[in-house]
Protein backbone atom coordinates (compact mmCIF):
# COMPACT_ATOMS: atom_id res chain seq x y z
CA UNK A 1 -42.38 -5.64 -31.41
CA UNK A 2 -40.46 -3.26 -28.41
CA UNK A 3 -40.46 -6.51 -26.09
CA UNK A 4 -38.39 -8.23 -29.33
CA UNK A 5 -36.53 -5.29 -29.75
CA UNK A 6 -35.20 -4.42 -25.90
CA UNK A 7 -34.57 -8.78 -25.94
CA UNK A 8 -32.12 -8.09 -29.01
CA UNK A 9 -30.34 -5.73 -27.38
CA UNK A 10 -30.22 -6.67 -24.67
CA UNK A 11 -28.70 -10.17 -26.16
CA UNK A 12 -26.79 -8.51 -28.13
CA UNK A 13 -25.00 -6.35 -25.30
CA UNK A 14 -24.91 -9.82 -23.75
CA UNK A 15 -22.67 -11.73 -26.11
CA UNK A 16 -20.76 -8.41 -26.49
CA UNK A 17 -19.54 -8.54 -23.32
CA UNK A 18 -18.61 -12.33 -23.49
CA UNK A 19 -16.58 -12.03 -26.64
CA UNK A 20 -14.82 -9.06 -24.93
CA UNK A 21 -13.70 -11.52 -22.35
CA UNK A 22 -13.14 -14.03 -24.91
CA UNK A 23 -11.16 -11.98 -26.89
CA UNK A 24 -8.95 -10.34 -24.77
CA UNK A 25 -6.81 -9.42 -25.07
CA UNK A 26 -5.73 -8.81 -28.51
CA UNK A 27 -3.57 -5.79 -27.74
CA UNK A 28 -1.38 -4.29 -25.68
CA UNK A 29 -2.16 -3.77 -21.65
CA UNK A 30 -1.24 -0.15 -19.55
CA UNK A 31 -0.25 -0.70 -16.50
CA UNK A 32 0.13 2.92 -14.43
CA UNK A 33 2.62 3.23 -11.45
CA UNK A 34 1.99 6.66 -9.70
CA UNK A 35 4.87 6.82 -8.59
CA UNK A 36 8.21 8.15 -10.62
CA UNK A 37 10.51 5.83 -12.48
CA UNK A 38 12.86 3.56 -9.57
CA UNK A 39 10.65 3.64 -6.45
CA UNK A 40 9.30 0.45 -4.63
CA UNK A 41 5.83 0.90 -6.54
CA UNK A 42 7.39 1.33 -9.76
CA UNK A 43 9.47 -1.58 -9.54
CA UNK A 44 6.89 -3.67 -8.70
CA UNK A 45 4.85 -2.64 -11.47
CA UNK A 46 7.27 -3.59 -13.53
CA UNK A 47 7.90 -7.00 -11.99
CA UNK A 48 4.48 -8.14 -12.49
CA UNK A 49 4.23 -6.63 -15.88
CA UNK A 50 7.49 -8.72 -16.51
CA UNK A 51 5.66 -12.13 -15.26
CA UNK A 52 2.40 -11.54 -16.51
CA UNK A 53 3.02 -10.42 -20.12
CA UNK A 54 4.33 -14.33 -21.57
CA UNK A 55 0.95 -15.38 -19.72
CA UNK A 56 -1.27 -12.98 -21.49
CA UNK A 57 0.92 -13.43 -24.59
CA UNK A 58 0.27 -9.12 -24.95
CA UNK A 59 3.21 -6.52 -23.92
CA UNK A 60 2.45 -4.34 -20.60
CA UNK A 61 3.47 -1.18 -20.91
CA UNK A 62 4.13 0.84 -17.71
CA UNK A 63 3.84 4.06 -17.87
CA UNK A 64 4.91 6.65 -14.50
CA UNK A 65 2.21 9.25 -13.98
CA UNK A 66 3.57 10.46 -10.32
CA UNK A 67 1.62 13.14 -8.00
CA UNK A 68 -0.51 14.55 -6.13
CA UNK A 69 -0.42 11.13 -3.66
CA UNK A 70 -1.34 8.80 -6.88
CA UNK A 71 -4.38 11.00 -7.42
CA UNK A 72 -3.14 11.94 -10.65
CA UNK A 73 -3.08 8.17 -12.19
CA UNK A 74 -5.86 7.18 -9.78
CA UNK A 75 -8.17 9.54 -12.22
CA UNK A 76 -6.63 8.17 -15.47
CA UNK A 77 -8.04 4.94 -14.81
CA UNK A 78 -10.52 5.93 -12.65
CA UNK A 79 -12.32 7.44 -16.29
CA UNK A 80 -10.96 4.79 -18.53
CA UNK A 81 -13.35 2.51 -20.62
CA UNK A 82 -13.68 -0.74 -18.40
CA UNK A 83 -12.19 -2.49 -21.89
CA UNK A 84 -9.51 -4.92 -19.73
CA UNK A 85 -6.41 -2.48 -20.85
CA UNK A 86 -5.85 -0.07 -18.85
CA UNK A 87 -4.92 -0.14 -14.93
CA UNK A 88 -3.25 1.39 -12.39
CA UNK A 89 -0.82 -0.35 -9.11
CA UNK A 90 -2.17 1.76 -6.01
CA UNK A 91 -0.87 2.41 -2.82
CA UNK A 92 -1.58 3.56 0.66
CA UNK A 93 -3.21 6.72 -0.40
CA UNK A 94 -5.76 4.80 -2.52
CA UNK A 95 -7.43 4.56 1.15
CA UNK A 96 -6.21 7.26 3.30
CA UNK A 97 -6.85 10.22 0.95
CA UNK A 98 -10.62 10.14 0.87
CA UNK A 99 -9.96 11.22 4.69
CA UNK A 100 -7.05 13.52 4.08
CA UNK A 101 -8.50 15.07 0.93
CA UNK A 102 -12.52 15.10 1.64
CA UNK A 103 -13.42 15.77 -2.20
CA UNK A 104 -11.53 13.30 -4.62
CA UNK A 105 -12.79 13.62 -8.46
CA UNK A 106 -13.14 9.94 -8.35
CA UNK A 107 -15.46 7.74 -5.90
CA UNK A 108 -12.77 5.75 -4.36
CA UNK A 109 -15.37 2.51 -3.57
CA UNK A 110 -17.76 2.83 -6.59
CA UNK A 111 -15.33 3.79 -9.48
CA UNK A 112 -12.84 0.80 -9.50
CA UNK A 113 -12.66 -2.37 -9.71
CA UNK A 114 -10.16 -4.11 -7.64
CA UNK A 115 -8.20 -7.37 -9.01
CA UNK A 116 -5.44 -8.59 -6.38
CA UNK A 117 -3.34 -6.70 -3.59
CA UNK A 118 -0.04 -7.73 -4.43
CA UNK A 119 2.55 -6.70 -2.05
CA UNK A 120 2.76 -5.31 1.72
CA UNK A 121 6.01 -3.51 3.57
CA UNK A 122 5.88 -3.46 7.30
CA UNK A 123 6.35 -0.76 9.08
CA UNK A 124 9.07 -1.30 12.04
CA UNK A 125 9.09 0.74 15.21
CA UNK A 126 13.14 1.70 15.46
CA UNK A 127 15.46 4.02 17.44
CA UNK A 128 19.33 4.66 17.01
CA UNK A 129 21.70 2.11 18.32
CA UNK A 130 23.20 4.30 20.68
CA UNK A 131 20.09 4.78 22.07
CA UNK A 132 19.21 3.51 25.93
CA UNK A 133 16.36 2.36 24.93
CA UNK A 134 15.30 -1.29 23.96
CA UNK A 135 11.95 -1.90 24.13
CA UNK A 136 8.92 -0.48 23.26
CA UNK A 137 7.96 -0.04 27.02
CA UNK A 138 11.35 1.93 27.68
CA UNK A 139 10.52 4.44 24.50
CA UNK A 140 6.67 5.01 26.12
CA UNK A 141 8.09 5.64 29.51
CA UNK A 142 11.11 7.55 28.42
CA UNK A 143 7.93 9.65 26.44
CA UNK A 144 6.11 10.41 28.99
CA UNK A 145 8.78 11.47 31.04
CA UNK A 146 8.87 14.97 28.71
CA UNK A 147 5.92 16.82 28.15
CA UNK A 148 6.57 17.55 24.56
CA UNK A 149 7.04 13.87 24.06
CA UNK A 150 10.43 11.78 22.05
CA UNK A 151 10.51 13.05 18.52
CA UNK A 152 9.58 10.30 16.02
CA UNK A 153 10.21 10.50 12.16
CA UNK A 154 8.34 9.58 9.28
CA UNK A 155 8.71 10.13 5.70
CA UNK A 156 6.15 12.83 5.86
CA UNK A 157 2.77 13.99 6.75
CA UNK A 158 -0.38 11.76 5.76
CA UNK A 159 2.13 8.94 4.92
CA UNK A 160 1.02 5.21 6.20
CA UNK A 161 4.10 5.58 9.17
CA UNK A 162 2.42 9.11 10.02
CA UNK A 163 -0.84 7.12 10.57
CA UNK A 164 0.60 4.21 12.48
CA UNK A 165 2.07 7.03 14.97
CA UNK A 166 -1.41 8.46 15.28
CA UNK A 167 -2.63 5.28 15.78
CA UNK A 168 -0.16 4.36 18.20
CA UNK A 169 -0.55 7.28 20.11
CA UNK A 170 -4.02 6.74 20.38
CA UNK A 171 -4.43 3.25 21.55
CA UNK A 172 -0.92 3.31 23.90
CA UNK A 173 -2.38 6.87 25.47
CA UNK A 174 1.16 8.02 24.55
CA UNK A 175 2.60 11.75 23.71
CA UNK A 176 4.87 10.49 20.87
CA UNK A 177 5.63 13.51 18.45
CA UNK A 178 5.57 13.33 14.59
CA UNK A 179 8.14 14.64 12.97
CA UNK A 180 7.37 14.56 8.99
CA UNK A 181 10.20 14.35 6.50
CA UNK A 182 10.36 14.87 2.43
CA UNK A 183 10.47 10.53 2.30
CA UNK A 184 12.20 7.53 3.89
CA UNK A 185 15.80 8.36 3.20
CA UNK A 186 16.54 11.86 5.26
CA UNK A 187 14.42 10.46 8.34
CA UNK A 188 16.47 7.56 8.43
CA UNK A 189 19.67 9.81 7.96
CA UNK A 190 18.76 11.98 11.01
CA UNK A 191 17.99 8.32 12.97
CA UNK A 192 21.44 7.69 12.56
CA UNK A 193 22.21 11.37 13.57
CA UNK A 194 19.72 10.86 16.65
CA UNK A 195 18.45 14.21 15.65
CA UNK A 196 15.22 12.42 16.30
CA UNK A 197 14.58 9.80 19.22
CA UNK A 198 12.81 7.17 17.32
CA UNK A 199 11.27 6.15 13.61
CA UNK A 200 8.64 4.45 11.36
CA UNK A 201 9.30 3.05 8.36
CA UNK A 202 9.08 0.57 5.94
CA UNK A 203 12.38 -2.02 6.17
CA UNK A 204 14.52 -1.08 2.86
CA UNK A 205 16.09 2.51 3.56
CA UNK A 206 16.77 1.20 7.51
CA UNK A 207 17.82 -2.14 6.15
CA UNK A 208 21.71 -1.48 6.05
CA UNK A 209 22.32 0.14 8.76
CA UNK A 210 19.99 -2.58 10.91
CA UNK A 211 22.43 -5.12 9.71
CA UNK A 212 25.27 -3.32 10.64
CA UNK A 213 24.36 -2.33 13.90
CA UNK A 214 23.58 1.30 13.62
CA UNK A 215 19.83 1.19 14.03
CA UNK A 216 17.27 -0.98 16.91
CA UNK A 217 14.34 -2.23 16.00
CA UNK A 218 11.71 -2.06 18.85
CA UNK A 219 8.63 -3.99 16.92
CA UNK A 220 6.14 -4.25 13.79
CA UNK A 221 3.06 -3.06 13.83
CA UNK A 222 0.81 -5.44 13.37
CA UNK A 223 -0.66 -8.91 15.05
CA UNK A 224 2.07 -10.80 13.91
CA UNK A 225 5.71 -10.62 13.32
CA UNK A 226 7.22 -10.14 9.82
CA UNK A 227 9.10 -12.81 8.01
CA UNK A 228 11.77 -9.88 7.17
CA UNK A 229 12.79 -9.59 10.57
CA UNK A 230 11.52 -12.65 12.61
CA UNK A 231 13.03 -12.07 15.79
CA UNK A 232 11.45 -8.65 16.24
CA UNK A 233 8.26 -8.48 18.29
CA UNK A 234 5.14 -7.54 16.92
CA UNK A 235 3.11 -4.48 18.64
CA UNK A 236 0.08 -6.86 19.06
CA UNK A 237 2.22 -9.68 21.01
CA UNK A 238 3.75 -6.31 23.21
CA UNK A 239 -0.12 -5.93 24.03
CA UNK A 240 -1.53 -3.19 21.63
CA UNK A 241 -3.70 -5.45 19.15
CA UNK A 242 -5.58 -3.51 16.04
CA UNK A 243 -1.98 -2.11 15.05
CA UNK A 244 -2.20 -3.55 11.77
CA UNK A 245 -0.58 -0.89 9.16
CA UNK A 246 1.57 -1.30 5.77
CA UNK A 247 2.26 0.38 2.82
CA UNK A 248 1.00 -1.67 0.17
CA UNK A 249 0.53 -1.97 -3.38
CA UNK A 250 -2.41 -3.55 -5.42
CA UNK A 251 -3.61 -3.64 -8.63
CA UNK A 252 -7.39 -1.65 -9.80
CA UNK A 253 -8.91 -1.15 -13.14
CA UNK A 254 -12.25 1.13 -13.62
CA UNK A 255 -15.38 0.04 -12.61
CA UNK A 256 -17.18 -2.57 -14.35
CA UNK A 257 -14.52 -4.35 -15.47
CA UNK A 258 -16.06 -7.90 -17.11
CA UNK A 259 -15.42 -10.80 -14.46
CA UNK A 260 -13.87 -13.41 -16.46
CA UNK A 261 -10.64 -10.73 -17.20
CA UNK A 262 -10.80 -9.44 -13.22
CA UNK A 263 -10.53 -13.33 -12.41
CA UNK A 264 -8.04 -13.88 -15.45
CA UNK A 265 -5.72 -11.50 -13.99
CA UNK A 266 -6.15 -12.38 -10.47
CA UNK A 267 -5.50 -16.17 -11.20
CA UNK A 268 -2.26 -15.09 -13.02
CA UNK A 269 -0.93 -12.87 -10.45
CA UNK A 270 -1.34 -15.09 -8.08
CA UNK A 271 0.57 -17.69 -9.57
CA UNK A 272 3.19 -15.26 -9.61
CA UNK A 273 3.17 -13.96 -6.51
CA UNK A 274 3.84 -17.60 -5.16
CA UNK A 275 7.50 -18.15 -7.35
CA UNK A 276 9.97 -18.16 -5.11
CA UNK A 277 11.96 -16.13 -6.78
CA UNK A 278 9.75 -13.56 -7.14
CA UNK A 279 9.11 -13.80 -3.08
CA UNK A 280 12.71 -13.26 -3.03
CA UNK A 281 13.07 -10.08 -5.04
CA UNK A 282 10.00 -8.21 -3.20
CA UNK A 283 11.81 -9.18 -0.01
CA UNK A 284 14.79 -7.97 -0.56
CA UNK A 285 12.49 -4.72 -1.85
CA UNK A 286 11.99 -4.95 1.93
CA UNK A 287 8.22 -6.16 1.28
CA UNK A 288 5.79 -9.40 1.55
CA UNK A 289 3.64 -10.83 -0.75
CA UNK A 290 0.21 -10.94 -0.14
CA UNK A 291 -2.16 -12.18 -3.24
CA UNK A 292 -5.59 -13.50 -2.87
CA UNK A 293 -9.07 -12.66 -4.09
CA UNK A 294 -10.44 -9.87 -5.74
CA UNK A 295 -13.29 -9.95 -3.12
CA UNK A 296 -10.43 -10.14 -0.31
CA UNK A 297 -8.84 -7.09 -2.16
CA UNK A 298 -11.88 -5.11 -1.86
CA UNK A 299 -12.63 -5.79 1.54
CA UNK A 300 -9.54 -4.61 2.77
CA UNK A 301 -9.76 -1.43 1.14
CA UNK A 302 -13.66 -0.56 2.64
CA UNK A 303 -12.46 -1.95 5.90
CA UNK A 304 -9.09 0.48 5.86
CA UNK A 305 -10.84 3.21 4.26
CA UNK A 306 -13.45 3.31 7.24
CA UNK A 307 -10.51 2.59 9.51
CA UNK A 308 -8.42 5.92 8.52
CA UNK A 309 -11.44 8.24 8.50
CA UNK A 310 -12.23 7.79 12.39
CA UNK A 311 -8.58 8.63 12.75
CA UNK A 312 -7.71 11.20 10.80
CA UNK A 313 -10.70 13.43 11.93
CA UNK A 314 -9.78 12.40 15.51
CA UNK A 315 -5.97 13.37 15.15
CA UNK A 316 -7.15 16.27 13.03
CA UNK A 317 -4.01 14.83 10.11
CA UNK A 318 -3.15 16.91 7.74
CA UNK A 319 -1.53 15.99 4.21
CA UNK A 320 1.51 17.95 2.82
């Protein structure tokens, strides 16, 4: 009689689950940006919630939970039932802060489930046109030259541009020196200023003043060279491979999230992530799209999380 009874159950729990994922979804879908309303993330939150809604013939509401580096709505979902409506678009920090914070009140790896990275911004190596120097070898030379090292912004401390410095530093042998700023916008304003000798950032606040003239770009980091600006070298072709860093945004629900809606999702993202004219409006956001499998989605993130702890502890980063 216990053998029948655990079989009904566990049947039962069984076809639950499949007429979950046969049902759904039957209601409305959250979609959390953790970012306030008009930024990159939130905007592309609210692209894909645009696309994917007829698909899923639901509404997706977005809601903005900012702070605390998307820990904040990274916890939200991170303790929501694994139902199929509720998620949250992650960033960077999704796998830098387990090294910058140490304690997290979520397990960044165990309590998620990832469906599909959706969008990456370079980040571009750049100095102010009036500058003398052109090329990434000029800026390291020109470095080393000073013993405090050429000041280089970034939109602040623990960001993904902070890290590419550090990780710069560390495989050139260089004495570049961060200088951390409240976001993209008032390092790029001192750039122009050449209150600071060089910059990293992502394309979109540099973007105008690259096309008219006012701003250099030196390279990308990364293997390869980015479709936004083609003609500019790539750190890996300049001979310092492993430089691969980009803010990013992806989409996670909670853990145990039923396959056939993780693969539901993921097949419909996809498909929009390859419209041409949603290519277009994340590039002129200044960003690529990337798509893929949820399995390719997770990898990345255990393969960058392990990649930013070695560095952080080495560099001894600290967040704001």
């Amino acid at each position: 009689m216990k053998k029948i009874l655990l079989s009904f159950i566990w049947l039962a729990a069984l076809f639950s689950g499949l007429a979950l994922a046969q049902e759904w979804p039957n209601r409305s879908i959250r979609f959390i940006s953790p970012f306030a309303p008009g930024g990159s993330n939130d905007i592309a939150t609210r692209v894909i919630a645009e696309k994917l809604s007829p698909k899923l013939q639901q509404a997706i509401i977005v809601e903005n939970k900012p702070g605390a580096n998307i820990r904040i709505a990274s916890e939200m979902i991170a303790k929501a039932e694994p139902d199929g409506y509720s998620f949250v678009m992650v960033a960077a920090p999704h796998t830098t802060n387990p090294a910058l914070y140490g304690q997290l009140p979520y397990d960044t790896l165990k309590d998620f489930t990832p469906v599909v990275q959706v969008v990456r911004a370079p980040l571009f190596l750049m100095v102010p046109a009036n500058s003398p120097i052109k090329t990434v070898a000029e800026l390291l030379a020109a470095s080393g030259k000073q013993s405090a090292g050429l000041n280089v912004s970034s939109p602040g401390n623990g960001t993904a541009p902070h890290l590419a410095l550090e990780l710069f530093n560390t495989l050139a042998k260089s004495n570049l020196n961060h200088i951390p700023y409240k976001g993209d916008a008032p390092a790029v304003t001192d750039l122009l200023g050449e209150r600071v000798d060089a910059g990293i950032h992502p394309i979109i606040a540099p973007l105008p003043h690259i096309k008219n003239g006012k701003i250099r770009v030196l390279a990308v980091f990364g293997s390869t060279r980015s479709s936004l600006l083609p003609d500019v070298p790539s750190l890996g072709e300049l001979g310092y491979p492993n430089t691969e860093v980009y803010t990013w945004f992806g989409l996670v629900g909670p853990a145990k999230l039923p396959n056939k809606i993780v693969d539901r999702l993921n097949k419909d993202i996809n498909e929009i992530l390859l419209q041409p004219e949603i290519k277009q409006r994340f590039a002129d956001m200044g960003m690529e799209t990337v798509g893929g499998s949820p399995e390719q989605f997770s990898k990345f993130i255990r393969e960058d999380i392990q990649k930013w702890k070695g560095l952080v502890a080495k560099r001894n980063i600290k967040p704001d």
